[in-house]
Protein backbone atom coordinates (compact mmCIF):
# COMPACT_ATOMS: atom_id res chain seq x y z
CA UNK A 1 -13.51 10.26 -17.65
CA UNK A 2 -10.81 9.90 -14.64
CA UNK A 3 -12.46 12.38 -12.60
CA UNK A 4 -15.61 11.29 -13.12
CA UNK A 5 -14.22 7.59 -12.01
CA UNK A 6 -12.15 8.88 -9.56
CA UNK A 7 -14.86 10.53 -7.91
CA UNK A 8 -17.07 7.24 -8.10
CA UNK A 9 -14.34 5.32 -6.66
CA UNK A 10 -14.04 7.73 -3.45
CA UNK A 11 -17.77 7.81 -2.67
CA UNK A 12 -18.07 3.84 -3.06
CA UNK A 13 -14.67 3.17 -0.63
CA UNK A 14 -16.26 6.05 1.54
CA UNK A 15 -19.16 3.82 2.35
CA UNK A 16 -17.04 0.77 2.30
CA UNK A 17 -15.47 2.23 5.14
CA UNK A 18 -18.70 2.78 6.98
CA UNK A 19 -19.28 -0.75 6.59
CA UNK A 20 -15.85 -1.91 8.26
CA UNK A 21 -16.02 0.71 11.21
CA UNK A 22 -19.12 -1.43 12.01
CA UNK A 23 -16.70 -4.27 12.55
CA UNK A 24 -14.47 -2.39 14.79
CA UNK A 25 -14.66 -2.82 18.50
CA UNK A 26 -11.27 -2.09 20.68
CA UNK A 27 -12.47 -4.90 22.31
CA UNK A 28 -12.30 -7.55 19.25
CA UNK A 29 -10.00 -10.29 19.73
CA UNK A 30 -10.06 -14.03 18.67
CA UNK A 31 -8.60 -16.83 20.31
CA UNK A 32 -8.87 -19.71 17.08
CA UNK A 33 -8.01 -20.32 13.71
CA UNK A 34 -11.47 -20.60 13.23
CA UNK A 35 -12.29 -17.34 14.63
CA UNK A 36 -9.51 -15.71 12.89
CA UNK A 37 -9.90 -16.82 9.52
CA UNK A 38 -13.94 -15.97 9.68
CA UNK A 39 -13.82 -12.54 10.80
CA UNK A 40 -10.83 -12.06 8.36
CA UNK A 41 -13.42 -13.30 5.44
CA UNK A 42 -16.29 -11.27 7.10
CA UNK A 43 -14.46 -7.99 6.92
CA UNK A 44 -13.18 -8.40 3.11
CA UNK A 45 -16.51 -9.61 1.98
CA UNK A 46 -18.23 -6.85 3.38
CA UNK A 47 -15.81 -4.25 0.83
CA UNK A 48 -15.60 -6.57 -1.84
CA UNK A 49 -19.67 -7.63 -2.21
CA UNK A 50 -19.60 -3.36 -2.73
CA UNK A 51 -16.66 -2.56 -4.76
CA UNK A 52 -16.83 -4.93 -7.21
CA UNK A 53 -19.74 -4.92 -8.89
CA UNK A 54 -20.22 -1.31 -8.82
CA UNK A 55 -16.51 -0.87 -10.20
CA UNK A 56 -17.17 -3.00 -13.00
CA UNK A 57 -20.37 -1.32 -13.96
CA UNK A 58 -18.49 2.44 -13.55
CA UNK A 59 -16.01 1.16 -16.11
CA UNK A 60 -17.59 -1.12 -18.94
CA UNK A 61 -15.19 -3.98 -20.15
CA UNK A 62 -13.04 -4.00 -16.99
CA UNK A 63 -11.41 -6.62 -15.39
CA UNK A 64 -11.03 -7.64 -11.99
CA UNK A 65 -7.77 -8.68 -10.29
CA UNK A 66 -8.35 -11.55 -8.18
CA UNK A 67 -5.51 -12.18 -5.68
CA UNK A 68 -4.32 -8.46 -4.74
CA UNK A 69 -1.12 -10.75 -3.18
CA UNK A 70 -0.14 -11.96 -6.78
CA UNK A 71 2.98 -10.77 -8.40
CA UNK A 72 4.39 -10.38 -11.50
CA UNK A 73 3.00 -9.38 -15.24
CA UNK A 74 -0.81 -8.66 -15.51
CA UNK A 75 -3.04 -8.86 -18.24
CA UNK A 76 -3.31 -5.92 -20.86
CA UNK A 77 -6.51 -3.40 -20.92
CA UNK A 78 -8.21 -1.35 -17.32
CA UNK A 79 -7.96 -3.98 -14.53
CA UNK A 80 -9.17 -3.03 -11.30
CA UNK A 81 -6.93 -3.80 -8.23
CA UNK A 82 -8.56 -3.95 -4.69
CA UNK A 83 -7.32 -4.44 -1.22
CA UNK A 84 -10.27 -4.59 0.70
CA UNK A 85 -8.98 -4.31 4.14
CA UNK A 86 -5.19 -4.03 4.02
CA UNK A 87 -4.30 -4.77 7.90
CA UNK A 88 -7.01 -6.91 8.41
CA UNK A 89 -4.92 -8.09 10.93
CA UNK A 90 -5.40 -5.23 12.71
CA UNK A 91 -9.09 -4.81 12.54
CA UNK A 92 -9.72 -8.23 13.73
CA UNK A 93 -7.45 -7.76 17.02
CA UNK A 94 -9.09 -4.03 18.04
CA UNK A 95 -6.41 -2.20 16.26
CA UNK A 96 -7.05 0.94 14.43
CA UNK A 97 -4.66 0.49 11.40
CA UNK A 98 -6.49 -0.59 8.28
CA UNK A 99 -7.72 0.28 5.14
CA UNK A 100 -9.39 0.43 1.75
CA UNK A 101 -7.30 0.81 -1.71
CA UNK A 102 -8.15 0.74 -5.27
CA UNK A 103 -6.18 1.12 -8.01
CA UNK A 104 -6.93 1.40 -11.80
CA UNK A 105 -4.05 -0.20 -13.59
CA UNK A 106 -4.36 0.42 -17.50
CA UNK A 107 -2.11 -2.10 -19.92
CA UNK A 108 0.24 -2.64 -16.61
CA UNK A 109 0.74 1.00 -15.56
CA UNK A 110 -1.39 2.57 -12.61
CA UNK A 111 -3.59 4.88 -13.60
CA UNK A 112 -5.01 6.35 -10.15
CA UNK A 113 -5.36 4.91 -6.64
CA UNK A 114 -7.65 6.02 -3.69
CA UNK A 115 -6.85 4.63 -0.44
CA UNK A 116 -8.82 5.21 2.59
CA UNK A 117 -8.15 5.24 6.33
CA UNK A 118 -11.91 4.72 7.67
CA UNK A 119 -10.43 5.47 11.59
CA UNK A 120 -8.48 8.31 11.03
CA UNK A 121 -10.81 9.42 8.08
CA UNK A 122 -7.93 10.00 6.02
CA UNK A 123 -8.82 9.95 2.01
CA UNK A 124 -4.94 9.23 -0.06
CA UNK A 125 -5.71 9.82 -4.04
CA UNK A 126 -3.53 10.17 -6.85
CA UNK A 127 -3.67 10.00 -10.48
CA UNK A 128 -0.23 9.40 -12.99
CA UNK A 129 0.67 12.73 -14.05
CA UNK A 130 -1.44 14.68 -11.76
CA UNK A 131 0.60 14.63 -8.41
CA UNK A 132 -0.94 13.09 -5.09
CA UNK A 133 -3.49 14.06 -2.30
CA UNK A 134 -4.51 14.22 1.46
CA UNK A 135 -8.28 14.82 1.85
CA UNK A 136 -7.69 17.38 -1.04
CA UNK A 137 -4.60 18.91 0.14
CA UNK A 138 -1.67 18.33 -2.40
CA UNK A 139 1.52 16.23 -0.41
CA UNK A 140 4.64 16.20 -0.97
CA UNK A 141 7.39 13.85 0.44
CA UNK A 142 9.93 14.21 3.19
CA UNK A 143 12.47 16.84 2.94
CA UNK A 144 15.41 15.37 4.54
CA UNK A 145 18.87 14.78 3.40
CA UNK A 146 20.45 12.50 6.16
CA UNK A 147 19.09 8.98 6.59
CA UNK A 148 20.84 9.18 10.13
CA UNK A 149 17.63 11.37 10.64
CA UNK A 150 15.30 9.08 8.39
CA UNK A 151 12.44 7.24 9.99
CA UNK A 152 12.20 3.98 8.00
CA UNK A 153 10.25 0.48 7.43
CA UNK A 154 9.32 -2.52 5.87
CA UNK A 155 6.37 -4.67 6.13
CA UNK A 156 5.11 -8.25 5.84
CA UNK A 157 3.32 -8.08 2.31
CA UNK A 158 1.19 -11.04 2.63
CA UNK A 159 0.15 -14.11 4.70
CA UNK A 160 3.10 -16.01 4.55
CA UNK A 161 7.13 -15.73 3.23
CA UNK A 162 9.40 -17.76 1.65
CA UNK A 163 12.32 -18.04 4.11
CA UNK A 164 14.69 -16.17 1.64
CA UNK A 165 12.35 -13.60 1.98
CA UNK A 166 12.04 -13.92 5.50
CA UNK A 167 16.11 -14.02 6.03
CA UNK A 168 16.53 -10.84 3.71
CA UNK A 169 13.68 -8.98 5.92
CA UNK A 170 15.37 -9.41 8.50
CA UNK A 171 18.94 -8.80 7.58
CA UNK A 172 17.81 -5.51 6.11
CA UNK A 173 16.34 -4.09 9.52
CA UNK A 174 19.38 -5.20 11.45
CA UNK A 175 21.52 -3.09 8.79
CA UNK A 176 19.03 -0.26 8.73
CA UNK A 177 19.24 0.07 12.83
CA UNK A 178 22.78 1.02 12.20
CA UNK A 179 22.07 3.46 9.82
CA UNK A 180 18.39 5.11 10.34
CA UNK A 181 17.02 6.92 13.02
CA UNK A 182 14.42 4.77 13.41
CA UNK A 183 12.99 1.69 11.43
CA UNK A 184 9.76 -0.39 12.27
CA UNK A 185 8.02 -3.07 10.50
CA UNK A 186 4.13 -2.57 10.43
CA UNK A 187 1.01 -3.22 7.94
CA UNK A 188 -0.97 -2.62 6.35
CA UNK A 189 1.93 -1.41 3.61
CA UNK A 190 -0.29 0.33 1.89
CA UNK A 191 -0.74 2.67 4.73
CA UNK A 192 3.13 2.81 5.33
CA UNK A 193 3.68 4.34 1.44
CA UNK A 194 1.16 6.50 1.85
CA UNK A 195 3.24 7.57 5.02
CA UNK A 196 6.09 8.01 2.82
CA UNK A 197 3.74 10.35 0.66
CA UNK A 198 2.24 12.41 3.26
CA UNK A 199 6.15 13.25 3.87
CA UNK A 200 5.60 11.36 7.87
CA UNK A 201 8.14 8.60 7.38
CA UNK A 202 10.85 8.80 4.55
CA UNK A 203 11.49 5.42 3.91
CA UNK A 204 10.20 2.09 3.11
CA UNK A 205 11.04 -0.95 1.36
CA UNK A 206 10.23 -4.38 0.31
CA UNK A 207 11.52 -7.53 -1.08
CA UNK A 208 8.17 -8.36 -2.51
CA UNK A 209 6.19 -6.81 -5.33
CA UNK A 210 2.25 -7.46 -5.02
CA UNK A 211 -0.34 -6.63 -6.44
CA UNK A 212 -1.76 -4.00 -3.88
CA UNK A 213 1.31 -2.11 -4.01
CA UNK A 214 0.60 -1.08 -7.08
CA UNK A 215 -1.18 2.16 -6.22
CA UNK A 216 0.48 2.97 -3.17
CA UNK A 217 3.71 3.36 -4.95
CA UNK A 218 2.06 5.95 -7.03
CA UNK A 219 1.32 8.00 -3.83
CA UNK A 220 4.96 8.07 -3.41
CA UNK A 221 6.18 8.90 -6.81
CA UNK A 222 3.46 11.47 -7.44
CA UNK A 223 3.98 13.11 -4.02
CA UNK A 224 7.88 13.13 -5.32
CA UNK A 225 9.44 10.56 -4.50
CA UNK A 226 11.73 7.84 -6.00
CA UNK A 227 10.69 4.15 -6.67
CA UNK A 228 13.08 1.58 -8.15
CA UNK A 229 13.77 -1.41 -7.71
CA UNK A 230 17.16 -3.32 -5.49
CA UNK A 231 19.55 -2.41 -8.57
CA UNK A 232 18.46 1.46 -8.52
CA UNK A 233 16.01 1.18 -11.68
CA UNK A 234 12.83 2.60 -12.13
CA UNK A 235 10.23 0.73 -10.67
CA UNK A 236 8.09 -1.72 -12.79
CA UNK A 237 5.38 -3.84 -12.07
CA UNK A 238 7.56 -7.02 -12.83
CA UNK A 239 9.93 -5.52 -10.07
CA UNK A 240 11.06 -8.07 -7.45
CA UNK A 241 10.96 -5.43 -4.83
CA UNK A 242 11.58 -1.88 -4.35
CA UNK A 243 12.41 1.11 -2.19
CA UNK A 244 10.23 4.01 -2.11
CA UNK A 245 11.68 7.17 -0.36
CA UNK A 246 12.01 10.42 -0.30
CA UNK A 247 14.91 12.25 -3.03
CA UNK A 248 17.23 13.30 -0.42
CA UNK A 249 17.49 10.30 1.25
CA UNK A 250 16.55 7.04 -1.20
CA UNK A 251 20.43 6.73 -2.55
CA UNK A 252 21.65 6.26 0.79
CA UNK A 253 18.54 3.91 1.79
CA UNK A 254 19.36 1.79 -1.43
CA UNK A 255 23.20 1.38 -0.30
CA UNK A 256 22.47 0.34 2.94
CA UNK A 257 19.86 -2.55 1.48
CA UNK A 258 21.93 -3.74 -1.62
CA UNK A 259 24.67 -4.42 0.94
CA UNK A 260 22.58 -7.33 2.57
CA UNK A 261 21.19 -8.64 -0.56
């Protein structure tokens, strides 16, 4: 039944991909808040009109997550959680960074998530138990041991943050710079854990949970790496935050960031 879904849910964010390269243009920019917030509405229609009615009807009795920016507890049973163009942003301004993720979460845990790269036709999947993939190819995380050596990042994890949010963001990249080789701060996040997967950067972290997270951060932990929260647990979905990094390097990460907090 997972393949079988699985394999659905890769052919129908393949050709919601087609439909957003049709957007891009290096040349797109917008000048308004009008401008902005239509062609940000244009581009996640265009995935969403596809995804979720055919997602529904590939799993009967489903439920669809509406705000993939939520956090906190989510109702029991198979919901289906969709970012329909993480880095929107991007795609809007004539940048090349966005994507398409769905996640199955069953009764709260995730289940399998396919995230796609349209641009760089790069195809992330992974299923809980069953490890984590690159266009078929099995990853696995970063090897290194020294976070002097460790490239790093955060993210902005939706629209808008509360300024304790804000303050700790930027608090934790100042510390980071003193510690990392390198740290950045980029979106879509999605696209940053799978990063962290594909063993290209070995850190990232946030101070916000959401809701299209959720399958990203099984990229990471079924490419191996370790996800827990700011006190060094496990990572739930009713975490406040997390770090997601590779073995040799997370315990370090997590000193450097519970030191700001």
């Amino acid at each position: 039944m997972t393949d079988d879904l699985i394999s659905t849910t890769t052919d129908l964010v393949r050709e919601a991909g087609a439909r957003l390269r049709g957007f891009y243009g290096p040349g797109n920019r917008v000048a308004t808040e009008d401008q902005l917030f239509a062609g940000l509405r244009r581009h996640d229609a265009a995935v969403a009109d596809l995804l979720r009615p055919a997602l529904l009807a590939a799993l009967p009795g489903s439920g669809w997550e509406e705000d993939e920016h939520a956090t906190g507890p989510m109702a029991g049973g198979d919901r289906w959680v969709v970012d329909p163009v993480g880095g929107n942003l991007n795609l809007v301004h004539g940048m090349t960074d966005w994507n398409i993720g769905v996640t199955l979460v069953r009764n709260g845990r995730p289940d399998f998530v396919v995230l796609h790269a349209p641009w760089s036709d790069e195809m992330f999947t992974a299923v809980d138990g069953g490890g984590a993939y690159l266009n078929g190819t099995r990853m696995t995380v970063s090897a290194k041991t020294d976070l002097a050596l460790a490239l790093t990042g955060t993210g902005q994890a939706r629209p808008s943050h509360s300024a304790a949010v804000a303050r700790s963001v930027g608090t934790s990249m100042t510390a980071m710079l003193q510690h990392a080789l390198y740290v950045r701060s980029s979106v879509p996040v999605g696209r940053e854990l799978a990063q962290v997967a594909a063993g290209r950067l070995d850190v990232h972290w946030q101070f916000e949970n959401v809701r299209s997270h959720i399958g990203p951060l099984l990229l990471v932990r079924e490419a191996g790496g370790v996800v827990t929260d700011f006190d060094g647990k496990p990572w739930e979905l009713t975490s406040t935050g997390y770090v997601a990094a590779a073995p040799g390097v997370h315990a370090a990460a997590l000193d450097v960031l519970q030191r700001t907090l």
